[in-house]
C-alpha atoms as a PDB file:
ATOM      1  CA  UNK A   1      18.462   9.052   4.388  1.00  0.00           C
ATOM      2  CA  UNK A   2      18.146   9.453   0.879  1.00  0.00           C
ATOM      3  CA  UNK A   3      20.007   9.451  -2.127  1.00  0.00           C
ATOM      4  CA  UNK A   4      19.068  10.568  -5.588  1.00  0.00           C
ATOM      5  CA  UNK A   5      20.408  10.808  -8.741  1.00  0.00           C
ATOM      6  CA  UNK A   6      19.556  11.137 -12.165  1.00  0.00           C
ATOM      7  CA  UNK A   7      20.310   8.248 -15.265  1.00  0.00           C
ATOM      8  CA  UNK A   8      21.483   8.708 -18.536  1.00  0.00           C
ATOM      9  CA  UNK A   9      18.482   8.974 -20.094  1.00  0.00           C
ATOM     10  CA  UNK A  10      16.960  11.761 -17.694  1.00  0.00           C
ATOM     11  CA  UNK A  11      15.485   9.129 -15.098  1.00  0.00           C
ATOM     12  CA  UNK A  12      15.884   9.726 -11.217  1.00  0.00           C
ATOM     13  CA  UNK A  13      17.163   6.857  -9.220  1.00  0.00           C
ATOM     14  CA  UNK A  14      16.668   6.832  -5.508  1.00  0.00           C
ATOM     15  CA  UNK A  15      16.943   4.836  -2.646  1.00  0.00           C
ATOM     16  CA  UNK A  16      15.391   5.651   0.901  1.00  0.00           C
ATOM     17  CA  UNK A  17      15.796   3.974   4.086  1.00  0.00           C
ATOM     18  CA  UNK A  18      14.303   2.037   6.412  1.00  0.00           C
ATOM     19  CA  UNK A  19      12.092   4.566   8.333  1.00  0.00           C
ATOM     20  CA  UNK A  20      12.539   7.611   6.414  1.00  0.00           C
ATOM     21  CA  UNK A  21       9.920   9.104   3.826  1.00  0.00           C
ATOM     22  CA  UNK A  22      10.100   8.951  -0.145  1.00  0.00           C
ATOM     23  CA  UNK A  23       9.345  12.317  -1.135  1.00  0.00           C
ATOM     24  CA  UNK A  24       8.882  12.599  -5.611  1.00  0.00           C
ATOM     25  CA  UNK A  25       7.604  15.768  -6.731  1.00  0.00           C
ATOM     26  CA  UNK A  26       7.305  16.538 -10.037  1.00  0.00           C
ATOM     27  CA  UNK A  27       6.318  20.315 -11.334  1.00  0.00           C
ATOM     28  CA  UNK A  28       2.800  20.863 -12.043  1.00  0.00           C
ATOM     29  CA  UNK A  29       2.405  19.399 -15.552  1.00  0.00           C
ATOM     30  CA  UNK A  30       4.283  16.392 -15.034  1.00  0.00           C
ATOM     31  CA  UNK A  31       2.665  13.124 -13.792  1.00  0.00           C
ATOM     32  CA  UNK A  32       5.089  10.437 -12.206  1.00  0.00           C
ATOM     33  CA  UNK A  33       6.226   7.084 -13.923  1.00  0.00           C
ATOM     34  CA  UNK A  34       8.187   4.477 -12.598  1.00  0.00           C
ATOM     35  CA  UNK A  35      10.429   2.774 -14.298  1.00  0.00           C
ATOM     36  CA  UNK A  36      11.111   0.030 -11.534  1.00  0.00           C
ATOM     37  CA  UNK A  37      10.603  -0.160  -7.879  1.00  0.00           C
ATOM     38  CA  UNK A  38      12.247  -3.059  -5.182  1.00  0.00           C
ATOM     39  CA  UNK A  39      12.365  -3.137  -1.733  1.00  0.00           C
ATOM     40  CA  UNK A  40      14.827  -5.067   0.303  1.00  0.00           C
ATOM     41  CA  UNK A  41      18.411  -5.009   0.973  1.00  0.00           C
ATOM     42  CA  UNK A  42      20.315  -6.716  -2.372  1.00  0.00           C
ATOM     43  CA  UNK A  43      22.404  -3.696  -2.904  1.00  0.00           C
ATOM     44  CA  UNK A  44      25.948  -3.775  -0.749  1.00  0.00           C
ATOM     45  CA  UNK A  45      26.165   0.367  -1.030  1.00  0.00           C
ATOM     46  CA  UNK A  46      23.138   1.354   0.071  1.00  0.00           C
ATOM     47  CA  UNK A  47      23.138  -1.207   2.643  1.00  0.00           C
ATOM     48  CA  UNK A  48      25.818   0.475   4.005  1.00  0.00           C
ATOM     49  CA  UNK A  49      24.509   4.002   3.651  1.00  0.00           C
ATOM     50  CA  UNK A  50      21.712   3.087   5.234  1.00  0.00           C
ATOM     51  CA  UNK A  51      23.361   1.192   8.151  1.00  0.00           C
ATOM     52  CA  UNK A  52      21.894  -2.166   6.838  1.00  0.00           C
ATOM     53  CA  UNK A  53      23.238  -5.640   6.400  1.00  0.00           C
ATOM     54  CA  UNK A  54      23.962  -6.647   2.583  1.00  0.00           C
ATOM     55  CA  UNK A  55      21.667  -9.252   2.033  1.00  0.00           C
ATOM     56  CA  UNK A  56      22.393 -10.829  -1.868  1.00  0.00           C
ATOM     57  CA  UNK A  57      18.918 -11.815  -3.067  1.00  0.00           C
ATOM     58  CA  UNK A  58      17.261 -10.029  -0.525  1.00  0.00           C
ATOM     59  CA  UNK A  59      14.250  -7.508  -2.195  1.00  0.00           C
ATOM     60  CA  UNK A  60      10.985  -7.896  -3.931  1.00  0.00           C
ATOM     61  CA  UNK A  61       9.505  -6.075  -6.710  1.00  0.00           C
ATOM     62  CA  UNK A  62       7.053  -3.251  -5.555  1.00  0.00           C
ATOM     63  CA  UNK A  63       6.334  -1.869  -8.927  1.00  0.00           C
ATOM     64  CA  UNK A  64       2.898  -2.209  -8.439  1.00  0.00           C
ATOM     65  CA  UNK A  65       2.138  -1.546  -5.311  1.00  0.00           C
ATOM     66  CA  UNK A  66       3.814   2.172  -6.470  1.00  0.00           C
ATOM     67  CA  UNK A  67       1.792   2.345  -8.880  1.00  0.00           C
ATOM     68  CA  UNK A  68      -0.575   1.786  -7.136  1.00  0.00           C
ATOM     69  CA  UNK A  69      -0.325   4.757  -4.499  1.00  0.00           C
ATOM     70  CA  UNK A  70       1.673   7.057  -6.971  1.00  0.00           C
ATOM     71  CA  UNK A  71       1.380   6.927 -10.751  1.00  0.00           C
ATOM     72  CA  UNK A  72       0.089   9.694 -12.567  1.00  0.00           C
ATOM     73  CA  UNK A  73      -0.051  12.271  -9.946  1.00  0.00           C
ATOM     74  CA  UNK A  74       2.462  15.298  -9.614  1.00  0.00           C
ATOM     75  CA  UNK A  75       3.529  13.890  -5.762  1.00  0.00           C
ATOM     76  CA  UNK A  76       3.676  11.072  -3.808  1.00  0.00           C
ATOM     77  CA  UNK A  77       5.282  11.105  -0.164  1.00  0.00           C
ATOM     78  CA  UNK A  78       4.957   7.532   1.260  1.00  0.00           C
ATOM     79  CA  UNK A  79       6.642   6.341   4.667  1.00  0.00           C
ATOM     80  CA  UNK A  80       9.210   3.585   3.700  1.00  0.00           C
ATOM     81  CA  UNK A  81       8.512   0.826   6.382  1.00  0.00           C
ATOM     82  CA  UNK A  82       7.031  -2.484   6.613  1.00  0.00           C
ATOM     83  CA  UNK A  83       3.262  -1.248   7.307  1.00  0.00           C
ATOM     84  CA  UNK A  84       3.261  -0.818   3.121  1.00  0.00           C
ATOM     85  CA  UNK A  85       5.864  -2.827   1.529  1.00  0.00           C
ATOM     86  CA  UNK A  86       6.345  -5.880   4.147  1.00  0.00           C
ATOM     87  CA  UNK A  87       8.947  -7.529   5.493  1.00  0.00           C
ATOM     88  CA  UNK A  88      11.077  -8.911   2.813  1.00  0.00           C
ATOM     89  CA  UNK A  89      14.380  -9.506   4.877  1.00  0.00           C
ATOM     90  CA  UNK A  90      13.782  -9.715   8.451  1.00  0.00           C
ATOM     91  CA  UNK A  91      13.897  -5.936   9.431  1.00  0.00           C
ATOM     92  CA  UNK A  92      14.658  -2.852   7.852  1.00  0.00           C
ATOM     93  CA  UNK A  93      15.124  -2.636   4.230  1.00  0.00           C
ATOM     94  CA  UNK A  94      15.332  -0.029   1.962  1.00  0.00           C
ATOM     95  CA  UNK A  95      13.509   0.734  -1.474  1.00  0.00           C
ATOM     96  CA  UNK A  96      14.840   1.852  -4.688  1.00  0.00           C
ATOM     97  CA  UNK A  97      13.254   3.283  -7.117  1.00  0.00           C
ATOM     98  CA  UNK A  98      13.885   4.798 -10.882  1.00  0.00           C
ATOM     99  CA  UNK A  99      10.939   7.177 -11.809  1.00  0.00           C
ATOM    100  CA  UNK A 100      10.564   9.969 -14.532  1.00  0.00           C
ATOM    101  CA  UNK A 101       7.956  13.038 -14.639  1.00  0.00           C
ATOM    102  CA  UNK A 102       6.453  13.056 -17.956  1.00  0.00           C
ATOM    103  CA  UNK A 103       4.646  15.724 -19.493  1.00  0.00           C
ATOM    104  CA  UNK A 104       0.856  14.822 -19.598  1.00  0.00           C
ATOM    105  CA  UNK A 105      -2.977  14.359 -17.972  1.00  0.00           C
ATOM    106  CA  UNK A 106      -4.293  11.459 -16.567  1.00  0.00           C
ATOM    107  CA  UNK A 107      -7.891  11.077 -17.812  1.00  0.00           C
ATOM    108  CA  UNK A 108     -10.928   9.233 -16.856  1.00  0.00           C
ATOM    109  CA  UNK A 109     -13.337   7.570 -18.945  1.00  0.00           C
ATOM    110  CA  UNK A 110     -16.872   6.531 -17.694  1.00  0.00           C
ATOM    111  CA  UNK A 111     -19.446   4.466 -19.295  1.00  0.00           C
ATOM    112  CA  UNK A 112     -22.838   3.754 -18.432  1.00  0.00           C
ATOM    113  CA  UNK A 113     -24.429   0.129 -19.168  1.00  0.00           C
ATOM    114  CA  UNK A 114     -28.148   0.264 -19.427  1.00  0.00           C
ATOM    115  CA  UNK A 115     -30.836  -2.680 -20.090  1.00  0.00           C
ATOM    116  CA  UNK A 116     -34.257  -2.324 -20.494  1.00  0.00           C
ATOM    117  CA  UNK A 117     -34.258   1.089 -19.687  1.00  0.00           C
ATOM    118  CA  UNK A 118     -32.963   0.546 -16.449  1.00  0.00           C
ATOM    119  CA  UNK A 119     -29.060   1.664 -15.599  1.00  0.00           C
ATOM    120  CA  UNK A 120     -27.236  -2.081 -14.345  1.00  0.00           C
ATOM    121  CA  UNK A 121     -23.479  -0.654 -13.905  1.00  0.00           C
ATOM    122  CA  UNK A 122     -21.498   2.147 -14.552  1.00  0.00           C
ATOM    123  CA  UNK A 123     -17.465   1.930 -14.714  1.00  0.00           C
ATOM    124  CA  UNK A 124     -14.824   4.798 -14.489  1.00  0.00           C
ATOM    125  CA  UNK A 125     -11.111   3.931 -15.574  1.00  0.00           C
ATOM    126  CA  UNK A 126      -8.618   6.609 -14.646  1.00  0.00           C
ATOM    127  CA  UNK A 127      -5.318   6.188 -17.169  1.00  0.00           C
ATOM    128  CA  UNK A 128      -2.060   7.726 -18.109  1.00  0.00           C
ATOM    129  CA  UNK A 129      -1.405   7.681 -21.616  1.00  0.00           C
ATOM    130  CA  UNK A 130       2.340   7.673 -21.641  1.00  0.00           C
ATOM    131  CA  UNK A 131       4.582   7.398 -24.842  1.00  0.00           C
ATOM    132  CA  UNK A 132       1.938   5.279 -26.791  1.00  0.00           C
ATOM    133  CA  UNK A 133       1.136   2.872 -24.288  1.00  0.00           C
ATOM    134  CA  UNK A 134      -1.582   3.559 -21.154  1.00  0.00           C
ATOM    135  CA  UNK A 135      -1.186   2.868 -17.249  1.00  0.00           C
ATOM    136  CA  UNK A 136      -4.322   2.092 -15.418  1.00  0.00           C
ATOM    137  CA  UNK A 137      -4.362   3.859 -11.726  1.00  0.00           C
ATOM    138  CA  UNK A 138      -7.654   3.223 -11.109  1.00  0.00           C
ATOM    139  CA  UNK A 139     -11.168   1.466 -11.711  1.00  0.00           C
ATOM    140  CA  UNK A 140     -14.678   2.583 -10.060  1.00  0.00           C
ATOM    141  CA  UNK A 141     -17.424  -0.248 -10.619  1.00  0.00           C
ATOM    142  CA  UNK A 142     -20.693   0.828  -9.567  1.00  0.00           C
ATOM    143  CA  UNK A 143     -23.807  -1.362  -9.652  1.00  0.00           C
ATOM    144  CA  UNK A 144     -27.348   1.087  -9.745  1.00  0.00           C
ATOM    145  CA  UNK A 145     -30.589  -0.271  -8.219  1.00  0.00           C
ATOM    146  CA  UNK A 146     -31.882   2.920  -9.849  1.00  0.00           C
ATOM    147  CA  UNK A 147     -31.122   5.836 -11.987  1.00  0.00           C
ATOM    148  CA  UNK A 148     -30.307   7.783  -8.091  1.00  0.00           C
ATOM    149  CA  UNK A 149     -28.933   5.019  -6.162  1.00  0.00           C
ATOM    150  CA  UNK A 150     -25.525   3.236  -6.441  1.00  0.00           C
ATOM    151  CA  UNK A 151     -23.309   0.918  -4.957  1.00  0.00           C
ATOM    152  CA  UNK A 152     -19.655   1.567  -6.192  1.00  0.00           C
ATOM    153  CA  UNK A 153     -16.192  -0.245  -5.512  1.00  0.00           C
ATOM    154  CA  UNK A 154     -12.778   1.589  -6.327  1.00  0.00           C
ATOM    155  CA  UNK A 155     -10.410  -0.897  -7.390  1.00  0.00           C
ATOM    156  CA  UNK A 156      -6.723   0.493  -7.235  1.00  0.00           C
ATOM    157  CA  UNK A 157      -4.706  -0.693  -9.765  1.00  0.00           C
END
């Protein structure tokens, strides 16, 4: 089950159960932003919706693992179960989440650090600029033992 709505100041608001899929789609030159993202059970009428007990104090912040998996692309459809966001309150919880599509590109800036004429690293950062302020989705580190081999890590943010 799901429930969405939208806020006052053009944010969407939903909740999804225990077991069901979150499903954000913005159109094609929009990239997703949350706003604020918990997982748990601390609200009484979604507990009920979703066949829950109320549990007061009962949720964890998940902001960043959604940003993680989601910001600054045009969709993100994530299971909502304990395999991603843990077990917070004994057994099936639900997530809430307030989001907005913003008009925008993500971009990705790499830069190359040589010494001695010899490449050491190179490092790609994947942002999204978003009303004067950036969110970081994603680093690449990559060490070179030459100017054709590499070693790289992605680092989600």
């Amino acid at each position: 089950m799901r429930t969405l709505s939208r806020t006052s100041d053009g944010s969407f608001d939903e909740f999804v159960c225990f077991n069901t899929i979150l499903e954000i789609v913005c159109s094609s030159d929009e990239l997703i932003v949350f706003d604020s993202a918990r997982y748990g059970r601390n609200h009484s009428l979604v507990a009920a919706q979703c066949d829950v007990p109320f549990t007061r104090n009962c949720d964890i912040d998940v902001h960043f693992s959604l940003n993680r998996a989601c910001a600054g692309k045009t969709r993100c459809s994530m299971a909502v179960n304990t395999a991603f966001f843990g077990d917070p309150c004994g057994y099936e919880e639900f997530l809430r989440v307030v989001y907005r599509c913003v008009l925008g590109i993500s971009y990705t800036i790499c830069v190359i650090l040589i010494t001695s004429r010899q490449p050491l690293f190179w490092i790609c950062i994947t942002y999204l600029p978003v009303e004067s302020a950036f969110f970081v989705s994603s680093t690449l580190v990559c060490s070179l033992s030459s100017w054709f081999t590499s070693s790289c890590a992605h680092r989600e943010r």
